[in-house]
N, C-alpha and C. Protein backbone atom coordinates (compact mmCIF):
# COMPACT_ATOMS: atom_id res chain seq x y z
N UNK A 1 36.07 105.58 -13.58
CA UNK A 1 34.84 105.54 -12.83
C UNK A 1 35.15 105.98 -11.40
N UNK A 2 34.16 106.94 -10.56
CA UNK A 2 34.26 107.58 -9.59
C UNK A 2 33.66 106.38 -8.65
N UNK A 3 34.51 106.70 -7.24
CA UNK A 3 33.82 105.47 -6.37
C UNK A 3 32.49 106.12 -6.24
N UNK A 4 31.57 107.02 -6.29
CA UNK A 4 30.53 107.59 -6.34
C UNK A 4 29.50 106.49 -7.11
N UNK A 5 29.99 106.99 -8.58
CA UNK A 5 29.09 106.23 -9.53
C UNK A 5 29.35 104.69 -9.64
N UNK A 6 30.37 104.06 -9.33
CA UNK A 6 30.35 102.57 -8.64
C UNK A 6 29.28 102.23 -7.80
N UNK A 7 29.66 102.70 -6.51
CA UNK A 7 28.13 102.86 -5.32
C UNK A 7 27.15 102.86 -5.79
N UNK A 8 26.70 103.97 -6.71
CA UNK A 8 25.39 104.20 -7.48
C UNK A 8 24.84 103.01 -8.39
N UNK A 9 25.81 102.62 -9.08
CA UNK A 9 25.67 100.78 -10.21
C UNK A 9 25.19 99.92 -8.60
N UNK A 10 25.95 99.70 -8.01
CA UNK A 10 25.90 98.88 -7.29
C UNK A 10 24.67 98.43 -6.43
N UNK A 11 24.32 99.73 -5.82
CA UNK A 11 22.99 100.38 -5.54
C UNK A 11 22.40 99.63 -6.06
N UNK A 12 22.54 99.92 -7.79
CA UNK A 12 21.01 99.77 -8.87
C UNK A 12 21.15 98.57 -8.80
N UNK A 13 22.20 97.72 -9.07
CA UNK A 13 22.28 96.08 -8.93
C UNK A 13 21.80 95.46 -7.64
N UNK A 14 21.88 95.62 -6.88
CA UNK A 14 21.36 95.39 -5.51
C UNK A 14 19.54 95.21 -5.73
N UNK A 15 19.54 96.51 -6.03
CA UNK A 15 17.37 96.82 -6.40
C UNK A 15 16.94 96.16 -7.65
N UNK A 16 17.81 95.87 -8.72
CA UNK A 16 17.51 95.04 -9.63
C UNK A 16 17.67 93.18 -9.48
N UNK A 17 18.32 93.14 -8.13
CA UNK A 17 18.21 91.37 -7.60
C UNK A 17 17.49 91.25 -6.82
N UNK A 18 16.75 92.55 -5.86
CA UNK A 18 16.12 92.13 -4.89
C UNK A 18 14.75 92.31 -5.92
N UNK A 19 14.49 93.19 -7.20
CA UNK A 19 13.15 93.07 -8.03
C UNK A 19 12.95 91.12 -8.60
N UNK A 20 14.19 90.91 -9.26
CA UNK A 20 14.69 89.44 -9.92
C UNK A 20 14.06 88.79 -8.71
N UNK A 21 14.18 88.72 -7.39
CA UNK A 21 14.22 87.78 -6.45
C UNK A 21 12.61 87.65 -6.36
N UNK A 22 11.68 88.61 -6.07
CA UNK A 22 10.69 88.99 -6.05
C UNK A 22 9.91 88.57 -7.16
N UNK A 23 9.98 88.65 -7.99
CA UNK A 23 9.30 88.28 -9.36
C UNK A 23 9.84 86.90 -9.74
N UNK A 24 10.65 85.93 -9.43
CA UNK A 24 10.84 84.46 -9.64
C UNK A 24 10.59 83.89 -8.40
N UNK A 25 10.19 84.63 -7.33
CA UNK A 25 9.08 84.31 -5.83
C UNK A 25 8.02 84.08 -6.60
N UNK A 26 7.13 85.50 -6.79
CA UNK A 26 5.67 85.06 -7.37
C UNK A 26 5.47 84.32 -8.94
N UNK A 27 6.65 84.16 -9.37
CA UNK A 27 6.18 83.24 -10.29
C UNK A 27 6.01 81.98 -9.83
N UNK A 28 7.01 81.49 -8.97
CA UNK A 28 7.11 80.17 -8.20
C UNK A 28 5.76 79.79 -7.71
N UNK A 29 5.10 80.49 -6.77
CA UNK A 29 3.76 81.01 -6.01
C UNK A 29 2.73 80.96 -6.69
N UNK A 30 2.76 81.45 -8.09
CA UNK A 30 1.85 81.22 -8.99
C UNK A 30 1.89 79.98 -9.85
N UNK A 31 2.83 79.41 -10.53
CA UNK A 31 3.35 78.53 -10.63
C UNK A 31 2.04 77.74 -9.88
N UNK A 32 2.61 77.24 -8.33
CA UNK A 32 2.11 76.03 -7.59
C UNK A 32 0.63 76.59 -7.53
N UNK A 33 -0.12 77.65 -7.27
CA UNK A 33 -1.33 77.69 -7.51
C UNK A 33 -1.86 77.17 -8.81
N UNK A 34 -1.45 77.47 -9.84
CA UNK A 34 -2.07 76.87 -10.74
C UNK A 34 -2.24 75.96 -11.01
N UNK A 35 -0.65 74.66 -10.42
CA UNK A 35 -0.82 73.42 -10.13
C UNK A 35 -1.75 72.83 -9.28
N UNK A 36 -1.96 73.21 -8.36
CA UNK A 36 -3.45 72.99 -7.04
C UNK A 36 -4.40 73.30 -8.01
N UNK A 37 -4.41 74.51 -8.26
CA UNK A 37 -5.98 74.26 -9.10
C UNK A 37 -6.17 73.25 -9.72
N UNK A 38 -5.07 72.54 -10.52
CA UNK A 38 -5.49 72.04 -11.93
C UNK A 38 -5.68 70.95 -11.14
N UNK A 39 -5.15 70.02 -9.89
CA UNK A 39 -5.52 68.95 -9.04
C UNK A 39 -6.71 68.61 -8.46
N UNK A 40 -7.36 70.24 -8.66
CA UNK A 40 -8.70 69.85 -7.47
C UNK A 40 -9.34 69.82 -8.85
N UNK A 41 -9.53 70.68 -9.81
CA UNK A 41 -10.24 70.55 -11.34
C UNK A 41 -10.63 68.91 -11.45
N UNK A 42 -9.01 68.21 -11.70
CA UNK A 42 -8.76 66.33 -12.31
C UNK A 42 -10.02 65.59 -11.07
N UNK A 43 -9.50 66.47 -9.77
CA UNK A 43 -10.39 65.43 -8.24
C UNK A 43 -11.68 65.69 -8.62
N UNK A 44 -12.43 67.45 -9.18
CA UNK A 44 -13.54 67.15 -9.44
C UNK A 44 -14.42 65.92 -10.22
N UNK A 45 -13.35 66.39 -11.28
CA UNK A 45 -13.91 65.85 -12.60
C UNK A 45 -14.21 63.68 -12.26
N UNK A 46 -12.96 64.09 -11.68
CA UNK A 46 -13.34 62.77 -11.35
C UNK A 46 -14.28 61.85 -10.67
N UNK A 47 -14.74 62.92 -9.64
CA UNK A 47 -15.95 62.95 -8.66
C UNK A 47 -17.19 62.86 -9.33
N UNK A 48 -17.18 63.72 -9.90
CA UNK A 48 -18.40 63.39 -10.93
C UNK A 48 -18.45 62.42 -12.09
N UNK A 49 -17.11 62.14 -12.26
CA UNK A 49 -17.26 60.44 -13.04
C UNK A 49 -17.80 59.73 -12.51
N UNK A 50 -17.36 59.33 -11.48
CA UNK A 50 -17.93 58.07 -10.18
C UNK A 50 -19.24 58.21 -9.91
N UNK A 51 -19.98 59.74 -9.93
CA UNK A 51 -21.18 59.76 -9.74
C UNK A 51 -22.35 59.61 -11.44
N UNK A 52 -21.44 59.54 -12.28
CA UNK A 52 -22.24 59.32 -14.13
C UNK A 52 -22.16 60.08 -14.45
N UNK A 53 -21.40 61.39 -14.27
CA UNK A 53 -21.86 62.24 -15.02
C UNK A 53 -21.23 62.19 -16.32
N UNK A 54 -21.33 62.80 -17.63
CA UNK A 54 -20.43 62.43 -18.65
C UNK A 54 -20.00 63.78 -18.61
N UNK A 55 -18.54 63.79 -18.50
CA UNK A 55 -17.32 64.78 -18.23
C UNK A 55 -16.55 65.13 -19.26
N UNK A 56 -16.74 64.11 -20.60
CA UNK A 56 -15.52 64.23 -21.74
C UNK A 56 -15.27 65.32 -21.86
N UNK A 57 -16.93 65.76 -22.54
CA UNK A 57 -16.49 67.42 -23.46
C UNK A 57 -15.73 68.55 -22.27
N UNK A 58 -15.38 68.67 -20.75
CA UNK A 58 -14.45 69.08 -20.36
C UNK A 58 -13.10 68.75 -20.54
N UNK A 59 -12.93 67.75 -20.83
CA UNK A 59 -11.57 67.29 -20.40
C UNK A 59 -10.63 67.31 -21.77
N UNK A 60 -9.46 68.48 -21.89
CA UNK A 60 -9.03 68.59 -22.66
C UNK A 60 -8.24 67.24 -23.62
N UNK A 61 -7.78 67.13 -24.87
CA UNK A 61 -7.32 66.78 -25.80
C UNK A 61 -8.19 66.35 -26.94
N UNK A 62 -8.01 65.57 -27.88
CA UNK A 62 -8.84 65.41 -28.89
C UNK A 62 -10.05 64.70 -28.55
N UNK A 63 -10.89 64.71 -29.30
CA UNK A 63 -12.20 64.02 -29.38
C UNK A 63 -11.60 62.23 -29.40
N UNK A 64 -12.40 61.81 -28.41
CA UNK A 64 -11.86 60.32 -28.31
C UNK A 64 -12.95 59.29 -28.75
N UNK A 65 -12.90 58.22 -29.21
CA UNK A 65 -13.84 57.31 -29.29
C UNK A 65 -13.50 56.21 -28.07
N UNK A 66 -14.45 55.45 -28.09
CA UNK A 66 -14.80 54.28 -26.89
C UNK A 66 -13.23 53.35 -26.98
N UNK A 67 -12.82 53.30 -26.20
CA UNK A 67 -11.11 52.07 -27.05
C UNK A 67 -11.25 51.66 -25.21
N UNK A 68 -11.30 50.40 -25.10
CA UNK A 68 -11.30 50.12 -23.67
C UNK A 68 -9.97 49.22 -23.81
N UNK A 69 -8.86 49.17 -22.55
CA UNK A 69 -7.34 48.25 -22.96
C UNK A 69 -7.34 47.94 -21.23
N UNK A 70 -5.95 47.15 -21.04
CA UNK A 70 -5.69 46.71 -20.21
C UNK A 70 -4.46 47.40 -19.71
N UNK A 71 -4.04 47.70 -18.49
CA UNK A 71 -2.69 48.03 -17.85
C UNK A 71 -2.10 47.30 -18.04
N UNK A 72 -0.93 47.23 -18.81
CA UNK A 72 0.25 45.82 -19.26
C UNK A 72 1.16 46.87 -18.18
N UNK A 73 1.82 47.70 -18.33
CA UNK A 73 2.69 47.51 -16.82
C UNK A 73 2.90 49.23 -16.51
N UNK A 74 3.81 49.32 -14.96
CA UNK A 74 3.37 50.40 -14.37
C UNK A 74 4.97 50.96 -14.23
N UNK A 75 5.69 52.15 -14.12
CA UNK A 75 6.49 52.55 -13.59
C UNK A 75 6.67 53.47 -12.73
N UNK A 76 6.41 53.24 -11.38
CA UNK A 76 6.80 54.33 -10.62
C UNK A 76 7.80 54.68 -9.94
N UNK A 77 8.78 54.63 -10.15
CA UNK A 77 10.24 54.89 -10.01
C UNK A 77 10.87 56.44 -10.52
N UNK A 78 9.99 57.02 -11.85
CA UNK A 78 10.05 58.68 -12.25
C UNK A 78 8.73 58.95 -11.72
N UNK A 79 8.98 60.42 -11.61
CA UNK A 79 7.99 61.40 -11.52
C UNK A 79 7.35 61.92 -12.57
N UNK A 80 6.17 62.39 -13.32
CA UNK A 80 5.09 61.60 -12.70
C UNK A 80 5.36 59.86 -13.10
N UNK A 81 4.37 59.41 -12.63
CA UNK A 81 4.53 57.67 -13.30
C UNK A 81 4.45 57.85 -14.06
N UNK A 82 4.50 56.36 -14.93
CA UNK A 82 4.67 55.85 -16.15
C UNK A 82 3.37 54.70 -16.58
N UNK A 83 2.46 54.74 -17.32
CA UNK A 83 1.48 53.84 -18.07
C UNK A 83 1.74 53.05 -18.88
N UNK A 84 1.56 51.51 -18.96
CA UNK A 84 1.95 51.49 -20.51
C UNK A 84 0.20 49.98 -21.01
N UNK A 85 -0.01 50.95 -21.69
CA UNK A 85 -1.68 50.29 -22.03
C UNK A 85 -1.67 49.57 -23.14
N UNK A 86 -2.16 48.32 -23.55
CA UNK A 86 -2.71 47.54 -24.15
C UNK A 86 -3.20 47.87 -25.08
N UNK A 87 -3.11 48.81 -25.83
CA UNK A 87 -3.73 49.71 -27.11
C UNK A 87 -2.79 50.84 -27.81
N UNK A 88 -3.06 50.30 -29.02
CA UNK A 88 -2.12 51.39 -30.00
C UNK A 88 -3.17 52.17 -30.81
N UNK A 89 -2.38 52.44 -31.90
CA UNK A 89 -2.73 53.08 -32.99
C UNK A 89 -3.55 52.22 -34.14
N UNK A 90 -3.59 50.95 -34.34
CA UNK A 90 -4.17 49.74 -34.34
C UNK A 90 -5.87 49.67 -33.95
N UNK A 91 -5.78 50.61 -32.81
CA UNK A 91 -6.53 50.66 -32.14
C UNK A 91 -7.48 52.13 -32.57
N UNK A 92 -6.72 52.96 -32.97
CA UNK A 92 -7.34 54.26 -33.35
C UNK A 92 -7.00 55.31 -31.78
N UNK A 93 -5.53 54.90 -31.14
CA UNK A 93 -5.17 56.18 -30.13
C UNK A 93 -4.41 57.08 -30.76
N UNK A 94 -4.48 57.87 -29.85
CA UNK A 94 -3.72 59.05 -30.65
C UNK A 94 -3.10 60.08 -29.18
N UNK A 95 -2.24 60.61 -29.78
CA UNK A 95 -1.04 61.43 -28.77
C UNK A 95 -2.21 62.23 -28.38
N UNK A 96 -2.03 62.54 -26.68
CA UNK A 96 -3.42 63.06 -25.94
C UNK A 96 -4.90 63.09 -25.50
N UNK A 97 -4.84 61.29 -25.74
CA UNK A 97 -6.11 61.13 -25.57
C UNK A 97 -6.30 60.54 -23.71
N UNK A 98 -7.08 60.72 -23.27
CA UNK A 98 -7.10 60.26 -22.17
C UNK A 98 -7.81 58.89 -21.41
N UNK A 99 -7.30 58.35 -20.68
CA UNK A 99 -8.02 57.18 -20.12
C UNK A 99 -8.25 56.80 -18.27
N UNK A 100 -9.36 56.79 -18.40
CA UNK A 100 -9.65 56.36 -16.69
C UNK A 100 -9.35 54.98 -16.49
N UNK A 101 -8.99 55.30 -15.55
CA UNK A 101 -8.28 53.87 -14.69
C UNK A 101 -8.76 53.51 -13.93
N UNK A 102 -9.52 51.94 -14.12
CA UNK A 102 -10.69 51.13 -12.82
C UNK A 102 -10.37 50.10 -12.36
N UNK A 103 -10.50 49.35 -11.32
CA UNK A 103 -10.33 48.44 -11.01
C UNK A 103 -11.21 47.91 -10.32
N UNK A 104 -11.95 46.87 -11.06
CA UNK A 104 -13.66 46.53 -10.73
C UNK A 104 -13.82 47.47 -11.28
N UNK A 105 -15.04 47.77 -9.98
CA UNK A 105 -16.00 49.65 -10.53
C UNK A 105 -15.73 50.45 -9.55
N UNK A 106 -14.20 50.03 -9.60
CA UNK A 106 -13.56 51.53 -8.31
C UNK A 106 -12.85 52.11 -9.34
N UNK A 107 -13.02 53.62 -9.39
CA UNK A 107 -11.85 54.67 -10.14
C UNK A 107 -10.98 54.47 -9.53
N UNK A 108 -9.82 54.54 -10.32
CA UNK A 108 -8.40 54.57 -9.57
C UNK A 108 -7.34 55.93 -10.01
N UNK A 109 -7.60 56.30 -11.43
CA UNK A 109 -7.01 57.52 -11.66
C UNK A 109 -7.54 57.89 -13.19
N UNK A 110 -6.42 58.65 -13.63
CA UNK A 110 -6.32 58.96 -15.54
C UNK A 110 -5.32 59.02 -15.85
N UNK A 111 -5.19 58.95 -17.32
CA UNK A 111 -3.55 59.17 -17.52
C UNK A 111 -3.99 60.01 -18.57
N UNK A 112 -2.62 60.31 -19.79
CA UNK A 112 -3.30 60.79 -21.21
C UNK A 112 -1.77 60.15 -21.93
N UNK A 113 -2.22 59.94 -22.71
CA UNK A 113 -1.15 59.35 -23.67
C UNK A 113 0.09 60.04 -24.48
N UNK A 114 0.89 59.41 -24.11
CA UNK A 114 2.30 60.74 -24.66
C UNK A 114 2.82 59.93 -26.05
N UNK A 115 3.11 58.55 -25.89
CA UNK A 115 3.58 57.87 -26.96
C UNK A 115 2.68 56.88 -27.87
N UNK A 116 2.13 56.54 -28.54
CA UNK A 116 1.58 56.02 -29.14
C UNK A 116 2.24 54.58 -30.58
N UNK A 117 2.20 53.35 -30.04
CA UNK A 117 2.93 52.57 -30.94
C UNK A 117 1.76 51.54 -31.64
N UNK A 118 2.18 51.28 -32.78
CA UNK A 118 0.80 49.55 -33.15
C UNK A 118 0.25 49.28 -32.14
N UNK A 119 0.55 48.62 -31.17
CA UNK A 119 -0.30 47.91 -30.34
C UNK A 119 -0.51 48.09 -29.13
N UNK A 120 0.21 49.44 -28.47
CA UNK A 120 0.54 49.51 -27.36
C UNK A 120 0.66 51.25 -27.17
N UNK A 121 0.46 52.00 -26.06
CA UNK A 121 0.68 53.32 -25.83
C UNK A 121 1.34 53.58 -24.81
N UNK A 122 2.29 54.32 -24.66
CA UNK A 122 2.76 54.98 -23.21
C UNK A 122 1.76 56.39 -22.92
N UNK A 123 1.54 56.03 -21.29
CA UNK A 123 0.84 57.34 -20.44
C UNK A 123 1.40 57.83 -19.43
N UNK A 124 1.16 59.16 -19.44
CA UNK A 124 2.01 59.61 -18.62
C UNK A 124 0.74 59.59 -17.33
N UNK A 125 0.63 59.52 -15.70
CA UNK A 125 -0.25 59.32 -14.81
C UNK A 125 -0.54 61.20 -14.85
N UNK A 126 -1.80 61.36 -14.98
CA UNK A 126 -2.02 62.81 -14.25
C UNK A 126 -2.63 62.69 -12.83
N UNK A 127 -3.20 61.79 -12.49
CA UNK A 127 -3.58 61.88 -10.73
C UNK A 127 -4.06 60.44 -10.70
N UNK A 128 -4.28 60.10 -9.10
CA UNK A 128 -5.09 58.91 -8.57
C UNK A 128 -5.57 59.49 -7.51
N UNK A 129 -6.92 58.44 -7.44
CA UNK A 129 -7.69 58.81 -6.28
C UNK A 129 -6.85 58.85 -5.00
N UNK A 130 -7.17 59.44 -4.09
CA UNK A 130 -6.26 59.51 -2.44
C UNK A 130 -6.46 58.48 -2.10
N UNK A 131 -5.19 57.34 -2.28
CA UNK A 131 -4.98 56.19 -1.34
C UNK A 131 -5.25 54.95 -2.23
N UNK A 132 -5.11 55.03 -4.28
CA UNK A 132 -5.13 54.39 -4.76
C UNK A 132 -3.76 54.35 -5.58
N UNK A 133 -3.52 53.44 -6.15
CA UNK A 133 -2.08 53.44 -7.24
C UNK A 133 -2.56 52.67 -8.29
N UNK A 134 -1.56 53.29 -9.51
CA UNK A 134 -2.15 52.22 -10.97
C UNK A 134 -1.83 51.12 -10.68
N UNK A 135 -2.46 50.04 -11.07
CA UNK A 135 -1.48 48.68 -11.02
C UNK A 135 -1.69 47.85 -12.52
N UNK A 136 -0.76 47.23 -12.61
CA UNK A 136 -0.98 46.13 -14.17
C UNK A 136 -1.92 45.64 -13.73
N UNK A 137 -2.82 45.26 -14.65
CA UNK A 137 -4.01 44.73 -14.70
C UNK A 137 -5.38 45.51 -14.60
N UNK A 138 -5.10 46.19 -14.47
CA UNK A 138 -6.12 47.48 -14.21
C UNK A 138 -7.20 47.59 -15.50
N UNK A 139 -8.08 47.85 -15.36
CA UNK A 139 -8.89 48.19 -16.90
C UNK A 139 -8.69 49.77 -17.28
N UNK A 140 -8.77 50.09 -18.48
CA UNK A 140 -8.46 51.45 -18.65
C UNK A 140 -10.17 51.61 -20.10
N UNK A 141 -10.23 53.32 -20.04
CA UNK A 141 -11.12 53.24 -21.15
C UNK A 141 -11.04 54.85 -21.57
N UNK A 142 -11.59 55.21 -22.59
CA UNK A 142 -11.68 56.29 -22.74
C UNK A 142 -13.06 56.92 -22.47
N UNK A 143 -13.76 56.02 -22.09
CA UNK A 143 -15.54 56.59 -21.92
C UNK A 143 -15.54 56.14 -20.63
N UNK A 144 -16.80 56.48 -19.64
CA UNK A 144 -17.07 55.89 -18.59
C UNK A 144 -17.68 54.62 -18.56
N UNK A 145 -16.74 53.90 -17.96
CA UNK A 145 -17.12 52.08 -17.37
C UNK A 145 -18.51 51.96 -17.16
């Protein structure tokens, strides 16, 4: 190999990391936009819970029936938190169903369900209102309170 055509590879490697660099930029970029969107989407949706509207048929996963449970306990120590609700399969939940989180008749967030056992479900948190946190004891439901 001629130091010529070395230079020339090298060249091309150079324009092929600065393309790589560029294109795992705007994926990154796009990436977090889509995440913001999908945050202000959950804040809408939620907005218009609080105000009655009925929101289900937006809100993705399966068709849910009425199952109202209790927050038995909270983990926020991982990212996102951790749910763990008062209702199983017992119950008729199922992997992806979702539940609003109240306390009184204040919204506090949603989760959607990742694990599903007899009597009990793990949720993973998808958002809370600005300046609320899940807490045990919380009421949870799949319809509006």
């Amino acid at each position: 190999m001629t130091w010529a055509v070395f230079h020339r590879a090298m060249e091309r490697l150079a324009v092929l990391a600065l393309v790589m660099a560029v294109l795992v930029t705007n994926g990154a970029v796009a990436y977090r936009q889509r995440q913001s969107a999908k945050k202000e989407r959950q804040a809408l949706l939620a907005m218009l819970e609080d105000a009655g509207v009925n929101v289900t048929w937006i809100l993705d996963g399966p068709p849910m029936p009425a199952i109202d449970a209790r927050v038995a306990a909270v983990k926020n120590d991982v990212n996102p938190n951790l749910v763990l609700l008062s209702v199983g399969s017992d119950e008729k939940v199922e992997k992806g169903f979702h539940f609003s989180i109240y306390r009184g008749n204040e919204f506090v967030g949603k989760v959607v369900v990742e694990k599903v056992l007899a009597d009990s479900c793990g949720c993973r948190v998808l958002f809370t209102k600005e300046g609320q946190s899940i807490q045990a004891g919380d009421s949870a439901g799949t319809r509006l309170q």
